[in-house]
N, C-alpha and C. Protein backbone atom coordinates (compact mmCIF):
# COMPACT_ATOMS: atom_id res chain seq x y z
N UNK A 1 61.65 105.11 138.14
CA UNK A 1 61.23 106.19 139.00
C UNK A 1 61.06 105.64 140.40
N UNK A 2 62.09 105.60 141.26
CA UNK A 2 62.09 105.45 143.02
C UNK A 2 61.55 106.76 143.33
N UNK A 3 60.38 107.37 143.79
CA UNK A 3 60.17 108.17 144.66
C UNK A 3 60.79 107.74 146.36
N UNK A 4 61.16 108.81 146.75
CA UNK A 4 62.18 108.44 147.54
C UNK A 4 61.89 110.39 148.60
N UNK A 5 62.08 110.34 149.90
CA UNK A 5 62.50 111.83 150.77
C UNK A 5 63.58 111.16 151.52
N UNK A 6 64.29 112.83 151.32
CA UNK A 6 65.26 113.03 151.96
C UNK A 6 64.88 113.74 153.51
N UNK A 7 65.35 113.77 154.92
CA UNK A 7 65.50 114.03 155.89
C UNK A 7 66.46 114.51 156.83
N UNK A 8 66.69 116.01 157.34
CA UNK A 8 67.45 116.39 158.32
C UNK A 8 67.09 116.04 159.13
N UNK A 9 67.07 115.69 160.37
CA UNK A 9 66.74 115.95 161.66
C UNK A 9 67.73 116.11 162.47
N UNK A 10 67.16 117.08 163.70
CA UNK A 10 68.21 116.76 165.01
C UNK A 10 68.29 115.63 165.66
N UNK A 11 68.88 114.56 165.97
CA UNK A 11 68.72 113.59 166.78
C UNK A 11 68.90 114.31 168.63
N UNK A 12 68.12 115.19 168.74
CA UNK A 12 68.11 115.69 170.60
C UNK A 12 67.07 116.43 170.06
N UNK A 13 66.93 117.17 171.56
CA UNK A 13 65.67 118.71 171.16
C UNK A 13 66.50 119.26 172.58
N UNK A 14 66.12 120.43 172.25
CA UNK A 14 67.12 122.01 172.92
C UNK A 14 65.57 122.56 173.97
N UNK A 15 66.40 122.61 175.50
CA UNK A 15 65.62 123.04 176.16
C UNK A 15 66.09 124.41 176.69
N UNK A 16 65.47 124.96 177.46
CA UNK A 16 65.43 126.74 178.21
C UNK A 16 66.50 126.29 179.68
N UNK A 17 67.48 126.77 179.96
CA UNK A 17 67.91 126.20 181.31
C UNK A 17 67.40 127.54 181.97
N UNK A 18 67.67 127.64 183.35
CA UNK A 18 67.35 128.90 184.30
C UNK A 18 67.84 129.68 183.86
N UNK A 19 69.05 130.09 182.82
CA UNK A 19 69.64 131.67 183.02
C UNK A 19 69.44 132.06 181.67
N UNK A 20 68.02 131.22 181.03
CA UNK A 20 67.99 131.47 179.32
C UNK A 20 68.85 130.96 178.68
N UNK A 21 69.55 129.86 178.38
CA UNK A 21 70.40 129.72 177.96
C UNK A 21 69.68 128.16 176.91
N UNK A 22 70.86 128.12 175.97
CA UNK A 22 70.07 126.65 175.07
C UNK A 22 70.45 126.08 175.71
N UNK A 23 69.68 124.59 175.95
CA UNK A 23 70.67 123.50 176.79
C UNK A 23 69.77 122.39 175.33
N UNK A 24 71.10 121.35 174.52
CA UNK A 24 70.77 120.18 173.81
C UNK A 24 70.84 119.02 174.41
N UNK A 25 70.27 118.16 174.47
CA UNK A 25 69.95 116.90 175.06
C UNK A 25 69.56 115.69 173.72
N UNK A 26 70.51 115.21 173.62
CA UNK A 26 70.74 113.87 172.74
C UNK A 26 69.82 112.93 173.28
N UNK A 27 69.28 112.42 172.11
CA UNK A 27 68.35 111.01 172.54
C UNK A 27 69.49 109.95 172.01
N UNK A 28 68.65 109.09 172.39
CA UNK A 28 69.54 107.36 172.12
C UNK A 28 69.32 107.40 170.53
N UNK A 29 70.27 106.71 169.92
CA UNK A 29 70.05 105.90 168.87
C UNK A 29 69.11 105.27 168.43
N UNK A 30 68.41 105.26 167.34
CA UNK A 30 67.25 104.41 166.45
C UNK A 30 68.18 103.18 166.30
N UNK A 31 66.91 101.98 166.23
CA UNK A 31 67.35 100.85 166.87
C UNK A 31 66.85 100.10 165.46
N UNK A 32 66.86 98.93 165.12
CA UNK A 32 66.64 98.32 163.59
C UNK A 32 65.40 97.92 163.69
N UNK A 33 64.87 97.36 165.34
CA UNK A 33 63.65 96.89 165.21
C UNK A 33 62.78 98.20 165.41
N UNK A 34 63.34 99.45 165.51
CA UNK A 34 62.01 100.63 165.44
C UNK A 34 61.79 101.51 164.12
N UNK A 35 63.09 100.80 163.78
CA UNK A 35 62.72 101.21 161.99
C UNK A 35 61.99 100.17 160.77
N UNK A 36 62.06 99.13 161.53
CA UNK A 36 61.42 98.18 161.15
C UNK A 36 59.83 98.51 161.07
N UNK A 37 59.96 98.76 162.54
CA UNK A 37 57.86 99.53 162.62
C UNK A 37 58.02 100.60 161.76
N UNK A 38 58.63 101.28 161.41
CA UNK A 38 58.64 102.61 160.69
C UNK A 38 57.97 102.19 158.75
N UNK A 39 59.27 100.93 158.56
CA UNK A 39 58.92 100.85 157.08
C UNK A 39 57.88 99.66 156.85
N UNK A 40 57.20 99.49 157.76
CA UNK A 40 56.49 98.33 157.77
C UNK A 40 55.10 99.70 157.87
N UNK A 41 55.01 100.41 158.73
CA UNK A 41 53.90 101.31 158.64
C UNK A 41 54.05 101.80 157.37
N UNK A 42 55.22 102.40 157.03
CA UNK A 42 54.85 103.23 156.00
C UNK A 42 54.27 102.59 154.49
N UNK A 43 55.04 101.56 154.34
CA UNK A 43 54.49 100.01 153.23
C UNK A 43 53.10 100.48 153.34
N UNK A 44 52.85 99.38 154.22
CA UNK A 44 51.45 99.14 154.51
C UNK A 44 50.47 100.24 153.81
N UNK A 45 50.33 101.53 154.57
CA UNK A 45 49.63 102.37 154.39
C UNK A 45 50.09 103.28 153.02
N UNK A 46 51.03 103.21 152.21
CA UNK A 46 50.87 103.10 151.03
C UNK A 46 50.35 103.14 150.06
N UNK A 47 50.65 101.22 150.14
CA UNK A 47 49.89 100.13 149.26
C UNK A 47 48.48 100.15 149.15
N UNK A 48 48.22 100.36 150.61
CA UNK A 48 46.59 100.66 150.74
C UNK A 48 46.06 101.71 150.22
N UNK A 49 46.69 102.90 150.22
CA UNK A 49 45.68 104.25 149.95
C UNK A 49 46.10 103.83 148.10
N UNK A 50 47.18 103.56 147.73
CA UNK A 50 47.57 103.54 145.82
C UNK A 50 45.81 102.37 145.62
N UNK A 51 45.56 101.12 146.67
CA UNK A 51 44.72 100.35 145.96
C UNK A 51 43.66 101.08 146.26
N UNK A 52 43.33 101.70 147.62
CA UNK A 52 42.16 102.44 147.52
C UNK A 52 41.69 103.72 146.72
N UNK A 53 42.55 104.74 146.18
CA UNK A 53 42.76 105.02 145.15
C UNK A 53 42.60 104.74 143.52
N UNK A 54 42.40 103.46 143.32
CA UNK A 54 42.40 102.77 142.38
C UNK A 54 43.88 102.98 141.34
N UNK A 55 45.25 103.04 142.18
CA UNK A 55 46.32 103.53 141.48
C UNK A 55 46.93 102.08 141.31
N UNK A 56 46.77 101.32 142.17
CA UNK A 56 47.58 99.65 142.36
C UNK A 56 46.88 98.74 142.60
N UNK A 57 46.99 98.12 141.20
CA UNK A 57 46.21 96.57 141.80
C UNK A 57 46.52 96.04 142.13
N UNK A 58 45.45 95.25 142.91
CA UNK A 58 45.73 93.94 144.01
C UNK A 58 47.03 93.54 143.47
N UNK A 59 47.52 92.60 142.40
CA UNK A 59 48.94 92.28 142.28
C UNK A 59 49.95 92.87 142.27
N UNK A 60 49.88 93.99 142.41
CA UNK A 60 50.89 95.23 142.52
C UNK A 60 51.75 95.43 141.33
N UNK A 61 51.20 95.37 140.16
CA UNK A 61 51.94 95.47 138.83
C UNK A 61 51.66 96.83 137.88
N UNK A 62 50.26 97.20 138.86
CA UNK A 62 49.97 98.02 137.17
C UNK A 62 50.14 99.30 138.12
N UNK A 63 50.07 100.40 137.97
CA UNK A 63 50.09 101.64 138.99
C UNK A 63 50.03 102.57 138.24
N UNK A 64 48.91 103.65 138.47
CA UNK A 64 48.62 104.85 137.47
C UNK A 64 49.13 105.66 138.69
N UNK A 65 49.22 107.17 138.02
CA UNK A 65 49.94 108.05 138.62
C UNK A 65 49.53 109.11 137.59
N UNK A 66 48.48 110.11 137.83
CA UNK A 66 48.40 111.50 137.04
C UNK A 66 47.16 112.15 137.58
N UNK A 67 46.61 112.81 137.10
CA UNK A 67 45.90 113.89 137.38
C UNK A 67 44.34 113.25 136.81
N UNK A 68 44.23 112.43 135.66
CA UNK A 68 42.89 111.86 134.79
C UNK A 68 42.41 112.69 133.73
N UNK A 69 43.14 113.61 133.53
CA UNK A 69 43.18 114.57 132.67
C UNK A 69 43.51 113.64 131.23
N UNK A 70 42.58 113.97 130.33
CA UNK A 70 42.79 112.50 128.57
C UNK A 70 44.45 112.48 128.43
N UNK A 71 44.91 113.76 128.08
CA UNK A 71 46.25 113.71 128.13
C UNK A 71 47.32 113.14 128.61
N UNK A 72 47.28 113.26 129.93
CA UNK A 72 48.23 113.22 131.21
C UNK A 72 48.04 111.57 131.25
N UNK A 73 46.83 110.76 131.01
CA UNK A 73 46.38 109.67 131.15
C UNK A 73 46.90 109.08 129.68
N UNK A 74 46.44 109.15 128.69
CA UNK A 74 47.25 109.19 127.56
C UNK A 74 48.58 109.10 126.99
N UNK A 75 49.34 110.37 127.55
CA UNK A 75 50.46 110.44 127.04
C UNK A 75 51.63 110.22 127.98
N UNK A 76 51.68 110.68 129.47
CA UNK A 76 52.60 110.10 130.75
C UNK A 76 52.22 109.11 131.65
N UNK A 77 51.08 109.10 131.78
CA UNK A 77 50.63 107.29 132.51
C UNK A 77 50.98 106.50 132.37
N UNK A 78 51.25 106.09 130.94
CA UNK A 78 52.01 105.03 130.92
C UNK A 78 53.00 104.49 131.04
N UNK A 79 53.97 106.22 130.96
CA UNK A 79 55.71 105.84 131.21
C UNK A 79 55.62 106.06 132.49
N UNK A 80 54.88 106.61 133.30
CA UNK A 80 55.29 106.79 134.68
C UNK A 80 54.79 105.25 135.49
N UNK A 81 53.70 104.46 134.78
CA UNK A 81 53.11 103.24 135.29
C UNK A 81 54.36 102.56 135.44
N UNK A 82 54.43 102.34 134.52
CA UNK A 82 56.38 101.26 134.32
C UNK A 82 57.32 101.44 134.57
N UNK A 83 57.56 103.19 134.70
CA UNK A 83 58.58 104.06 135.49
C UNK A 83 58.63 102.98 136.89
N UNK A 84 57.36 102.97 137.46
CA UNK A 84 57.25 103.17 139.28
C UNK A 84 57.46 101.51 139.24
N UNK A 85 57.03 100.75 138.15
CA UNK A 85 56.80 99.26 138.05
C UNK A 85 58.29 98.33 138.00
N UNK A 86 59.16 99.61 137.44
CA UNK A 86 60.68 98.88 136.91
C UNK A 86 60.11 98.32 136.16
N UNK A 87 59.36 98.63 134.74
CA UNK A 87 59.02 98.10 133.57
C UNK A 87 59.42 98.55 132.58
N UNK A 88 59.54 98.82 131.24
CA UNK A 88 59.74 99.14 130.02
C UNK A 88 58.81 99.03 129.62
N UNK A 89 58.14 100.61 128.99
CA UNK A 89 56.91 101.13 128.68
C UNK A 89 56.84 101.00 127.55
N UNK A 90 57.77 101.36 126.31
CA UNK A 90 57.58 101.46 124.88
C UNK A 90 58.53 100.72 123.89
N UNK A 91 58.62 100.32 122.68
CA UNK A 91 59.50 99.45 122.40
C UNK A 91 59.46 97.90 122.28
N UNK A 92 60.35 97.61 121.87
CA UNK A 92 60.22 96.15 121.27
C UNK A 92 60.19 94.97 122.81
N UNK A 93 60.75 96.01 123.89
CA UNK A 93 60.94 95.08 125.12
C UNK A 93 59.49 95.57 126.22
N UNK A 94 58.56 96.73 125.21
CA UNK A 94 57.28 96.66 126.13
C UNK A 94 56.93 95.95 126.94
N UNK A 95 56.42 96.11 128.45
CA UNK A 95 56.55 95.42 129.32
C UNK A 95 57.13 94.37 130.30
N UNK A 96 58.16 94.62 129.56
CA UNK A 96 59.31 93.71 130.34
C UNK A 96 59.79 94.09 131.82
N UNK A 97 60.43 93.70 132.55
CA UNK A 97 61.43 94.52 133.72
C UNK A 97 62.52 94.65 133.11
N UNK A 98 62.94 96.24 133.96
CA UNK A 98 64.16 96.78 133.99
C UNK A 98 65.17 95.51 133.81
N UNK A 99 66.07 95.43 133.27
CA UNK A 99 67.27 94.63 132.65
C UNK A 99 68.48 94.75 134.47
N UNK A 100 68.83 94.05 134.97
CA UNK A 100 69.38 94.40 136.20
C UNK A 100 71.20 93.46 135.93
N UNK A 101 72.06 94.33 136.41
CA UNK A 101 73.41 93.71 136.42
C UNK A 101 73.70 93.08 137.23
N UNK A 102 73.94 91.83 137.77
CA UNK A 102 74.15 91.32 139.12
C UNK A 102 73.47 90.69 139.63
N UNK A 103 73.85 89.98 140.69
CA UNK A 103 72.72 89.57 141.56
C UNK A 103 71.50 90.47 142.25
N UNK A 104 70.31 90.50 142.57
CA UNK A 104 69.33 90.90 143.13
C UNK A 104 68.14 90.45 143.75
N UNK A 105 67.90 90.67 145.19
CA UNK A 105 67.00 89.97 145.78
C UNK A 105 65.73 90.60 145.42
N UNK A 106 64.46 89.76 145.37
CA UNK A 106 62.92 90.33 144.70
C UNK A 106 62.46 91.03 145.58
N UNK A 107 61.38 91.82 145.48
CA UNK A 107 60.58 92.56 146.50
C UNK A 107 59.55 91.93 147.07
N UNK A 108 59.75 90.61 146.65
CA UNK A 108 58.13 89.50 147.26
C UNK A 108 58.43 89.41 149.23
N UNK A 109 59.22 89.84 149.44
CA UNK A 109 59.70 89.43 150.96
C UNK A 109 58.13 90.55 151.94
N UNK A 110 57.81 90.15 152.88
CA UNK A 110 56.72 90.71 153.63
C UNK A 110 57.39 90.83 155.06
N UNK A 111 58.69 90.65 155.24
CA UNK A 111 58.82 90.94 156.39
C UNK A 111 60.33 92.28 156.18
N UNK A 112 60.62 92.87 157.31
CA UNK A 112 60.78 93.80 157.32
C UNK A 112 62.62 93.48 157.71
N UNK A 113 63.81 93.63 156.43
CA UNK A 113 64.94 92.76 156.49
C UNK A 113 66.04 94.53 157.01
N UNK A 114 66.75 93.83 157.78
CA UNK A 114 67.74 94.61 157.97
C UNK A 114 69.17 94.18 157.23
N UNK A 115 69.89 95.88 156.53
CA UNK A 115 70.94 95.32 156.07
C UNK A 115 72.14 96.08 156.66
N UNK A 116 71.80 96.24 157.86
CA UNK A 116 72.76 96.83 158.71
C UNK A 116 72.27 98.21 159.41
N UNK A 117 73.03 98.36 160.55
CA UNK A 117 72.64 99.28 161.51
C UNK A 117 72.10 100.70 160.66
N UNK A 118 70.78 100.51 161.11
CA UNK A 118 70.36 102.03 160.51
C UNK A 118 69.49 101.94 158.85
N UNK A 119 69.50 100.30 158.55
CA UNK A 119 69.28 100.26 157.12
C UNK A 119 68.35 99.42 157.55
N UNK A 120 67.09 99.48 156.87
CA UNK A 120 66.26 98.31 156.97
C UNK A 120 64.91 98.41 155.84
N UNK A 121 64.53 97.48 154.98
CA UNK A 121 63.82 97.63 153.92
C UNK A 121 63.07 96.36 153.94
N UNK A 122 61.80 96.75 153.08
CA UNK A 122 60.69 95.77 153.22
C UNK A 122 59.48 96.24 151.97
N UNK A 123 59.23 95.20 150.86
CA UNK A 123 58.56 95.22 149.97
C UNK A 123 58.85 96.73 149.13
N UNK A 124 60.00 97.01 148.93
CA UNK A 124 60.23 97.78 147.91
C UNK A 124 60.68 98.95 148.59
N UNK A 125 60.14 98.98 150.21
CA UNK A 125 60.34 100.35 150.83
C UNK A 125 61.46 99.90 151.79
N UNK A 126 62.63 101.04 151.96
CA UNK A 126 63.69 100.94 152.73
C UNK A 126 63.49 102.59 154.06
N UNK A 127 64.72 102.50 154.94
CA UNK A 127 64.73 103.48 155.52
C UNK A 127 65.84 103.19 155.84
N UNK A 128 66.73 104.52 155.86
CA UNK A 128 68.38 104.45 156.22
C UNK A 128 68.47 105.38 157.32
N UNK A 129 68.48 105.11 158.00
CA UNK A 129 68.89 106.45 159.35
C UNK A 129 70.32 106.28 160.12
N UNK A 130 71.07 105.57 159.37
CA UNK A 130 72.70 105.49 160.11
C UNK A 130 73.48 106.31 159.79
N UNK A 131 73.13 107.64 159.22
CA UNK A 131 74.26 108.82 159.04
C UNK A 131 74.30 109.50 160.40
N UNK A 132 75.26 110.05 160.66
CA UNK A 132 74.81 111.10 162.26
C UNK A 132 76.00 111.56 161.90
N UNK A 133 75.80 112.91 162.29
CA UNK A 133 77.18 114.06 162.39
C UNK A 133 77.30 114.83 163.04
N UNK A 134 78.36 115.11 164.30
CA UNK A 134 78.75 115.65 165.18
C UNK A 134 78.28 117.32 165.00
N UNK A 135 78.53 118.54 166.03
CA UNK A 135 78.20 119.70 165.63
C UNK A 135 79.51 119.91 165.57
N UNK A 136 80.52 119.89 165.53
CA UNK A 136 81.77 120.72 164.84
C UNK A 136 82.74 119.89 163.59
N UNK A 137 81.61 118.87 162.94
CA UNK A 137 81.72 118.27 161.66
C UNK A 137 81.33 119.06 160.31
N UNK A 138 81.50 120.50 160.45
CA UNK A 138 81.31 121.19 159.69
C UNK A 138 81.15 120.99 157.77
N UNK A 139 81.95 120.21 157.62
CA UNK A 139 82.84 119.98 156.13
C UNK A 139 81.91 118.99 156.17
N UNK A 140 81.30 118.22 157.35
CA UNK A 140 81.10 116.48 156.16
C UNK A 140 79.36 116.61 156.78
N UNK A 141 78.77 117.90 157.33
CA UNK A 141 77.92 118.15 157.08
C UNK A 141 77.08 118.94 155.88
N UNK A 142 78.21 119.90 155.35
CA UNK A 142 77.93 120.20 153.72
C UNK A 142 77.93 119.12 152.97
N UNK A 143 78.57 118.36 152.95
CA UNK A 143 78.67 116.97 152.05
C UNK A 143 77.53 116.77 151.97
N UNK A 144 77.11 116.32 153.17
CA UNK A 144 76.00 115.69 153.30
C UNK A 144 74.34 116.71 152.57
N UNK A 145 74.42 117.84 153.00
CA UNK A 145 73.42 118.68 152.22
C UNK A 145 73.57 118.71 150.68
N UNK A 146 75.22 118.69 150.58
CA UNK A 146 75.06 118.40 148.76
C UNK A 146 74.47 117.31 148.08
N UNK A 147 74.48 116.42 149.16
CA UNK A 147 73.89 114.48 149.10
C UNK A 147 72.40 114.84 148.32
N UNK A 148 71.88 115.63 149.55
CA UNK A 148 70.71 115.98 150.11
C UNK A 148 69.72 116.67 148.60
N UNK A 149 70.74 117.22 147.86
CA UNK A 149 70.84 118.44 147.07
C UNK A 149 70.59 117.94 145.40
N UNK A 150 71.52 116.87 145.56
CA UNK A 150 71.71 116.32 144.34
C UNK A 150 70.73 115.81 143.08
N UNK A 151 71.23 116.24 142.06
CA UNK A 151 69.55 115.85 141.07
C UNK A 151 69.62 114.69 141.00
N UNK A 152 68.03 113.87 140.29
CA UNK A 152 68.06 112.36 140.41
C UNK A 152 68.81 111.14 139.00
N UNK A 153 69.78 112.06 138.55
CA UNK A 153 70.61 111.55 137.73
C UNK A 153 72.19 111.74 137.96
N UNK A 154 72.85 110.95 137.88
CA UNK A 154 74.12 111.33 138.08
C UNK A 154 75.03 110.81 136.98
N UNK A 155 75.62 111.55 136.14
CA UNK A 155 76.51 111.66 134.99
C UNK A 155 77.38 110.63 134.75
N UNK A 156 77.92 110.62 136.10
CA UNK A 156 79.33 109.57 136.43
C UNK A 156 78.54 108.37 136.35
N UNK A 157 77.85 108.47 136.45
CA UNK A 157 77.36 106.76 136.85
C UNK A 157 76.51 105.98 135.81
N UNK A 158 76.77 107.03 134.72
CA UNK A 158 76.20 106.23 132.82
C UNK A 158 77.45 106.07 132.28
N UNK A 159 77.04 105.00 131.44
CA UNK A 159 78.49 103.95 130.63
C UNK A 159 77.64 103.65 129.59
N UNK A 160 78.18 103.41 128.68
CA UNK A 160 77.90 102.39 127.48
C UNK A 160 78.49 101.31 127.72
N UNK A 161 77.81 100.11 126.79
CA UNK A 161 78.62 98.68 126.93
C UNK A 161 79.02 98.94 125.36
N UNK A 162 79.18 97.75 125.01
CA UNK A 162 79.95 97.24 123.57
C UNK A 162 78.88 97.46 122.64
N UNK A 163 77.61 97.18 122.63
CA UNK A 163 76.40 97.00 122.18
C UNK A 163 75.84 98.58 121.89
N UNK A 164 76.28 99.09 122.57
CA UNK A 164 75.36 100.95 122.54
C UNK A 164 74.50 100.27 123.98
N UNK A 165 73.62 99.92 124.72
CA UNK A 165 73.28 100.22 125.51
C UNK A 165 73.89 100.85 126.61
N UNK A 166 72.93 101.64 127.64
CA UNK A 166 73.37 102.38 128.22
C UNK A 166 72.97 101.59 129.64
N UNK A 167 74.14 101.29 129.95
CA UNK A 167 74.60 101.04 131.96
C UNK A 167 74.21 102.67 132.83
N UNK A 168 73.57 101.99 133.96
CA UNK A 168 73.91 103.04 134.63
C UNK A 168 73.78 102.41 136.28
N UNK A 169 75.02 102.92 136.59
CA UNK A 169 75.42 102.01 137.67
C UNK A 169 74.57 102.24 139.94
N UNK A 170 74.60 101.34 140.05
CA UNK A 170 73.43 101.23 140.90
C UNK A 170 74.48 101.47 142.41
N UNK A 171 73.90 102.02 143.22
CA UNK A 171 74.47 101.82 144.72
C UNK A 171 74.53 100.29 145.14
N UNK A 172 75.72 100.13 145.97
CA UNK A 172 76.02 98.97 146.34
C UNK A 172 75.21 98.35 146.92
N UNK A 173 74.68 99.13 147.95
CA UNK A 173 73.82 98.36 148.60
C UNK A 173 72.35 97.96 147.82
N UNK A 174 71.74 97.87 146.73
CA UNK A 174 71.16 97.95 145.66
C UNK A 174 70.52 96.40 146.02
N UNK A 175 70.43 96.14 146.93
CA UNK A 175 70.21 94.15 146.73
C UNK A 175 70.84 93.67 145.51
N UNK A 176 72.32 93.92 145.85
CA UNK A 176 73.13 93.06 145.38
C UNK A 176 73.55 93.75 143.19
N UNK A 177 72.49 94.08 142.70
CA UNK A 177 72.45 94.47 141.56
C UNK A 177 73.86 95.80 141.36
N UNK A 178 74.73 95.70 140.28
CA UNK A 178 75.53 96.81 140.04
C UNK A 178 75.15 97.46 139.09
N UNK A 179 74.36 97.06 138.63
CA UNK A 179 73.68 98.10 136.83
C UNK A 179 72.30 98.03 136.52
N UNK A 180 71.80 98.83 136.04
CA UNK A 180 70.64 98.83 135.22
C UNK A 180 70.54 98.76 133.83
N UNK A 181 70.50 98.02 132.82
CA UNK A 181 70.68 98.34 131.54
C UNK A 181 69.47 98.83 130.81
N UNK A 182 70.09 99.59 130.27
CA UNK A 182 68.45 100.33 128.72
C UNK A 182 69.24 100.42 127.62
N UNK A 183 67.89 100.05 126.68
CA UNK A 183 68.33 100.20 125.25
C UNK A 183 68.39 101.90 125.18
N UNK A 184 68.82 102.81 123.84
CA UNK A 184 68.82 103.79 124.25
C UNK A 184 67.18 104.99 124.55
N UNK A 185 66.69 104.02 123.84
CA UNK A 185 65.27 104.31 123.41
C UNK A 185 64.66 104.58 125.01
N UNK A 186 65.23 103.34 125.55
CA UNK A 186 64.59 103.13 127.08
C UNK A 186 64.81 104.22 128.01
N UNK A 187 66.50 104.10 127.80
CA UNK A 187 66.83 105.06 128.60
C UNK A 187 66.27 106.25 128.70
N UNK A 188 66.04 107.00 127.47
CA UNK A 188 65.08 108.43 126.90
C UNK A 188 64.05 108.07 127.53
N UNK A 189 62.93 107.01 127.77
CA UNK A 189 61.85 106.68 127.94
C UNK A 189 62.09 106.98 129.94
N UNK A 190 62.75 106.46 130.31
CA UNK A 190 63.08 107.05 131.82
C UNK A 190 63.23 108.47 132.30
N UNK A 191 64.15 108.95 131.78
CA UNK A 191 64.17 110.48 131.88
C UNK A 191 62.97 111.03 131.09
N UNK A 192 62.29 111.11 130.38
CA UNK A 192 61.25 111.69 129.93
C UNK A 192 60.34 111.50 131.13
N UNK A 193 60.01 110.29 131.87
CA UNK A 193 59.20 109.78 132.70
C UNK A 193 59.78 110.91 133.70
N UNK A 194 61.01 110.99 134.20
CA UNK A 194 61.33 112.19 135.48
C UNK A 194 60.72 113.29 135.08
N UNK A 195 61.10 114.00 133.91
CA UNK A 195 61.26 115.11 133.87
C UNK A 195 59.91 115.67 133.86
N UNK A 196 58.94 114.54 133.07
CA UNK A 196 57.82 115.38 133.11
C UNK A 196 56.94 115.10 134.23
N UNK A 197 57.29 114.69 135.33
CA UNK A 197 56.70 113.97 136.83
C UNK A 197 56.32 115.73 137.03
């Protein structure tokens, strides 16, 4: 479970000229080191309200997430704890981490890494702001709302291996990782964790 927002914005703001008319005015480009302050604030203040909260402990491993209701605490706390943890909640691989394909860099890093213009991530939290689309980009601005649109599973991107586990394949830019593997049990154990968020 990546909790994750999506964002339109205008990159300008639209002023009144003398004869009533719209007038748009483009700002400059976001720059890596002001998104840097961006995911470095947003980290920060976080981490802090989940520990002040009592949702994340100091080591940042355990993380509740519900309402405190016996139930909700009971019966989804725990898949959503390990959900948010990249852990495996139930099963013979209880508490383990997510199974990862590939290479992958850890989230222990405290400083704030850029992986190209517009991309920059730090302790688990990223921010991408390098899409931009013209106003008579009509077509690859729907794209983009379907992006926008899309549920948090995607069909194409589950495989089986040889074994019955279930692959499901990761964005490139992923720190390096191309797969996630679950037993099938696990996998159920993930989507149960979405669905009932």
């Amino acid at each position: 479970m990546n909790l994750y927002y999506h964002l339109l914005v205008l990159d300008g703001l639209y002023t009144t000229g003398e004869d009533g008319s719209l007038i748009f005015t483009r700002v400059p480009g976001v720059e890596n080191d002001e998104l840097a302050c961006v995911v470095r604030g947003v980290s920060r203040r976080v981490i802090k309200y989940l520990r002040k909260t009592g949702r994340l402990l100091e080591d940042g491993e355990e993380v509740y997430i519900g309402d405190g209701s016996y139930e909700e605490h009971e019966a989804l706390s725990h898949l959503k704890r390990a959900s948010v943890s990249s852990r495996i909640a139930l099963g013979a691989r209880a508490g383990l981490k997510v199974r990862r394909i590939g290479s992958s860099f850890g989230f222990e890093e405290e400083i704030p890494k850029s992986h190209s213009y517009g991309c920059v991530s730090m302790n688990g939290f990223s921010v991408h702001a390098a899409t931009s689309i013209q106003a008579h980009e009509r077509d690859r601005l729907e794209k983009l709302l379907r992006y926008l649109g899309r549920g948090p599973v995607s069909h194409e991107r589950i495989s089986l291996d040889e074994n019955g586990n279930t692959l499901y394949e990761l964005k490139s830019f992923n720190g390096g990782a191309t797969h996630v593997m679950f037993s099938p049990m696990e996998f159920i154990e993930k989507l149960a964790s979405m669905i009932m968020t």
